[in-house]
Protein backbone atom coordinates (compact mmCIF):
# COMPACT_ATOMS: atom_id res chain seq x y z
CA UNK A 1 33.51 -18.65 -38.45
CA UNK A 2 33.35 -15.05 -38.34
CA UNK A 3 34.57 -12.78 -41.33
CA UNK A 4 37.73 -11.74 -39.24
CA UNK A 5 38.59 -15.38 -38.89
CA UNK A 6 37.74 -15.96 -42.79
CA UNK A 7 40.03 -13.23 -43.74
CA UNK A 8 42.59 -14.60 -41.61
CA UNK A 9 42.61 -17.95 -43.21
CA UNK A 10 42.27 -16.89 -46.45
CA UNK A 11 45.97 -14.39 -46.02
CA UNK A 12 47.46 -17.49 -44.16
CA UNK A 13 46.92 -19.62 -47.11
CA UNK A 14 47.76 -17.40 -50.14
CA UNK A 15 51.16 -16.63 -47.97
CA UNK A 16 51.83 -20.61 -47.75
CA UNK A 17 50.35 -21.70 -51.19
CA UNK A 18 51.76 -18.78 -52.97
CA UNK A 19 55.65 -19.10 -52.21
CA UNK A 20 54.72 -23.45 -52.95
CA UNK A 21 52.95 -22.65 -56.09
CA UNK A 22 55.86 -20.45 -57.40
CA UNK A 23 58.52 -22.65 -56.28
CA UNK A 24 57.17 -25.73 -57.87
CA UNK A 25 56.37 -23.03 -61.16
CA UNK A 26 59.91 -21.93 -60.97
CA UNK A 27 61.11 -25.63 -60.86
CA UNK A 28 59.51 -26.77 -64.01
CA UNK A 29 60.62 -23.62 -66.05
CA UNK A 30 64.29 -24.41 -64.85
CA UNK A 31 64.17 -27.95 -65.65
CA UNK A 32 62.51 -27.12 -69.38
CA UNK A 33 64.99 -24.63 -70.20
CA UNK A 34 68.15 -26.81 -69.16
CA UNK A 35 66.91 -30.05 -71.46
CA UNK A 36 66.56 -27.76 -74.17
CA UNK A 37 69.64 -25.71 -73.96
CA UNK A 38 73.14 -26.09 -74.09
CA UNK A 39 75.86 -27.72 -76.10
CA UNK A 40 75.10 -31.75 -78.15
CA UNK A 41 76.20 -34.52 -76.17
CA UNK A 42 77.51 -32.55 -72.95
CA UNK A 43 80.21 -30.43 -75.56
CA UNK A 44 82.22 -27.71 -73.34
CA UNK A 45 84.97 -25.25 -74.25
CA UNK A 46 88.03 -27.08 -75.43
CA UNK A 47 89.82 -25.42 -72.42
CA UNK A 48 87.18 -26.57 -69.44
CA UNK A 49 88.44 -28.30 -66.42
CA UNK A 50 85.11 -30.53 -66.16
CA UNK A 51 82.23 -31.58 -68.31
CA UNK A 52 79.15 -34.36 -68.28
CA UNK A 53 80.58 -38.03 -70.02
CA UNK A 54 77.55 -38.37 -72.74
CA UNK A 55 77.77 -41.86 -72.13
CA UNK A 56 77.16 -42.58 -68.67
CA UNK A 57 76.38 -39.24 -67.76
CA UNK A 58 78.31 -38.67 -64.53
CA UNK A 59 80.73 -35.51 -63.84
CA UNK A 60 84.05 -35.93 -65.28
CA UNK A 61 87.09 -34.28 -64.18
CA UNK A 62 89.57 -34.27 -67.15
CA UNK A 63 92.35 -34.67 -64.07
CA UNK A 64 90.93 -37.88 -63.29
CA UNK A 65 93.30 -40.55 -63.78
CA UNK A 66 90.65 -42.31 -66.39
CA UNK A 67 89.33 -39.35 -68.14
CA UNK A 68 89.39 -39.16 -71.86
CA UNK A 69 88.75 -36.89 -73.88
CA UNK A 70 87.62 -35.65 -77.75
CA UNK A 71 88.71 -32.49 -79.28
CA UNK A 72 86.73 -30.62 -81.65
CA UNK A 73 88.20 -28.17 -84.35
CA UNK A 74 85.21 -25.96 -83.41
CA UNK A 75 86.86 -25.16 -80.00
CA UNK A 76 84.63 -27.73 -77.96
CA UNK A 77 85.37 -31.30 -76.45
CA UNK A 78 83.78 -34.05 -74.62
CA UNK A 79 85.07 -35.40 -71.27
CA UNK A 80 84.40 -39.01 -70.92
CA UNK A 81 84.91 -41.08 -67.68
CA UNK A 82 86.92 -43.70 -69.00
CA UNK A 83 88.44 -45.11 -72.57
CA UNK A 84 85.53 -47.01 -72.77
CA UNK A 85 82.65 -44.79 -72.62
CA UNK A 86 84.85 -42.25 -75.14
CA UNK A 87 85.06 -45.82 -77.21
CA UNK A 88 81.68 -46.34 -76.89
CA UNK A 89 80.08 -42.66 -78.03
CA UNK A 90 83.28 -42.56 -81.08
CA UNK A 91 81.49 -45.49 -82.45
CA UNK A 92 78.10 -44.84 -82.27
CA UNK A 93 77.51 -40.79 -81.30
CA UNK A 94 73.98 -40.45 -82.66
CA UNK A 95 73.33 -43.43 -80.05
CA UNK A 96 73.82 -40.38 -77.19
CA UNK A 97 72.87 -37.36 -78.59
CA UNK A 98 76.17 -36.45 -80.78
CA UNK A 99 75.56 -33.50 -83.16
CA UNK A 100 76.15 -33.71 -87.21
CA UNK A 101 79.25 -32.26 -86.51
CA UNK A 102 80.18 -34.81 -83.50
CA UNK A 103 79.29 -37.23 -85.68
CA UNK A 104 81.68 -36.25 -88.26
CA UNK A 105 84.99 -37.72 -87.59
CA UNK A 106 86.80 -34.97 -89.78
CA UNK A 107 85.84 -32.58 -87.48
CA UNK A 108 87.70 -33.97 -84.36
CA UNK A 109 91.28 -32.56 -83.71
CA UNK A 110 92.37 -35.20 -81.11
CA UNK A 111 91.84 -38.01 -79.13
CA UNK A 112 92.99 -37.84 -75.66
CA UNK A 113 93.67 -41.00 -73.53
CA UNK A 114 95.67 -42.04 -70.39
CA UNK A 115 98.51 -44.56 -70.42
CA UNK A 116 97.57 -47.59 -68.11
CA UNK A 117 100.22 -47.43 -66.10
CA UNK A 118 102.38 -44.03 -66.07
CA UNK A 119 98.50 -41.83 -66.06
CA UNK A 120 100.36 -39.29 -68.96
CA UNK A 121 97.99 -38.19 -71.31
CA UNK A 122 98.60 -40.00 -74.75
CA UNK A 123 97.01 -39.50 -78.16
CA UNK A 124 94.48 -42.25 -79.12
CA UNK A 125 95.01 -42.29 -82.58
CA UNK A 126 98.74 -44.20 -81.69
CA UNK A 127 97.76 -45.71 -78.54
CA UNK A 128 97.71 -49.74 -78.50
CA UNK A 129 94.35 -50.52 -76.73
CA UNK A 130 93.91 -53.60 -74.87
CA UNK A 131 90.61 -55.54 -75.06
CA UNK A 132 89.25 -57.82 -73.28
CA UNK A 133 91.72 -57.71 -70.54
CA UNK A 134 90.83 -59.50 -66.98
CA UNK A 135 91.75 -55.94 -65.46
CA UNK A 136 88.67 -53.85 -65.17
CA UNK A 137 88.52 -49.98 -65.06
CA UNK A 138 86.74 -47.72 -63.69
CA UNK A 139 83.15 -48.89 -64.73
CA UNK A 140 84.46 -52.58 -65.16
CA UNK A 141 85.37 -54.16 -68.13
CA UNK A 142 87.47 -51.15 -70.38
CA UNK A 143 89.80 -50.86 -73.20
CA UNK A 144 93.35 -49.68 -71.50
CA UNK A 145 95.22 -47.95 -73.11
CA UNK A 146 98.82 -47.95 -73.47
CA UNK A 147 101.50 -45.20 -75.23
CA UNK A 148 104.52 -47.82 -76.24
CA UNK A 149 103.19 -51.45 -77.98
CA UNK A 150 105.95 -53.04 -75.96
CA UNK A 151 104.42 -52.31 -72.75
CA UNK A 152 100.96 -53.34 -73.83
CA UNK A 153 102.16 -56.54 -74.81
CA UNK A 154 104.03 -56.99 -71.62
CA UNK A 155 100.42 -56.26 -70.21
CA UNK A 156 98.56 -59.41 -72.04
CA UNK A 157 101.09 -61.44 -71.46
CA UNK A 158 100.09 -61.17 -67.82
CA UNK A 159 96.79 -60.24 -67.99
CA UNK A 160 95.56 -61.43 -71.10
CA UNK A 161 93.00 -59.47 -73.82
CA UNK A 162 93.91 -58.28 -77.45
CA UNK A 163 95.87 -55.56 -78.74
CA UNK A 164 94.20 -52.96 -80.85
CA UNK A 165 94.20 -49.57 -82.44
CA UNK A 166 91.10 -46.82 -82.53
CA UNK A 167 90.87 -47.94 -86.28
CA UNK A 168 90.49 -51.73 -85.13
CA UNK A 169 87.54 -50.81 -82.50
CA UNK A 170 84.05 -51.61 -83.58
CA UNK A 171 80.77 -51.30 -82.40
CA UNK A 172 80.20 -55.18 -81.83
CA UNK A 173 83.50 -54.97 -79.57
CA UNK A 174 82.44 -51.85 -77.43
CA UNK A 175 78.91 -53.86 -76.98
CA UNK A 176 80.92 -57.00 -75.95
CA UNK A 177 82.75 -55.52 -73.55
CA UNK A 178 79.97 -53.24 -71.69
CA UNK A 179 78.22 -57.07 -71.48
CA UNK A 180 80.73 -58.21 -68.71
């Protein structure tokens, strides 16, 4: 090769490897600096439209007929993609990340769920949960929640599972359930 040819090569390749190089450098810096910043466990502003479940991790859409949700007094909440991934990170949220203050129950406000069958956002705190149903939600086997007792018995009469409260929901029953 002559130097004219040399020279040639060497611009072609620092025009090709450069724009690579700093793509692939930009990528990396991006992906560090998202893992290490923003909110515990997925936590938006109390007043967001969508947020990350920190169970399962998908996009939630707190319009979605399964959403739930938990309220912070700070001004934050979680969006969860069904009762039972909310169910799930209540009992155990240093299992996905939860913050001391997530992990605190005195700090949360409210507990948002959706009524079974009329979709109207309910508090879960009052709600009568049915376990162990044979109707599956979203993600399969779910607590369902239900705003008036008499309707969630009507429910297990036909569909079978147990009636419970938040209070009544352990641990042991959220890992039962996610077996199915």
């Amino acid at each position: 090769m002559d130097s004219v040819s040399v020279g040639a090569f060497r611009g072609s390749v620092k025009r090709v490897v450069g724009p690579a190089v700093m793509a692939f450098a930009l990528t990396v810096a991006s992906s560090i600096l998202l893992s290490s910043c923003g909110s515990p466990a997925g936590a938006v502003p109390a007043s967001a439209a969508n947020g990350r479940c920190p169970v399962c991790g998908m996009m939630v859409v707190a319009s979605d007929e399964w959403a739930s949700e938990i309220y912070y007094k700070d001004g934050t909440k979680l969006l969860f993609e069904s009762p039972g991934d909310l169910l799930t990170f209540y009992v155990s949220p240093a299992d996905f990340k939860g913050s001391e203050y997530q992990r605190d129950r005195n700090n949360i406000e409210r507990i948002s769920v959706k009524d079974y069958q009329t979709r109207k956002v309910i508090d879960a705190r009052q709600a009568s949960l049915v376990y162990k149903s044979r109707v599956d939600g979203p993600m399969g086997p779910d607590f369902l929640p239900f705003d008036k007792s008499s309707d969630a018995q009507a429910f297990v009469a036909s569909n079978g599972g147990q009636i419970v409260g938040l209070s009544d929901v352990t641990r042991q029953m959220v890992d039962n359930l996610r077996k199915n």
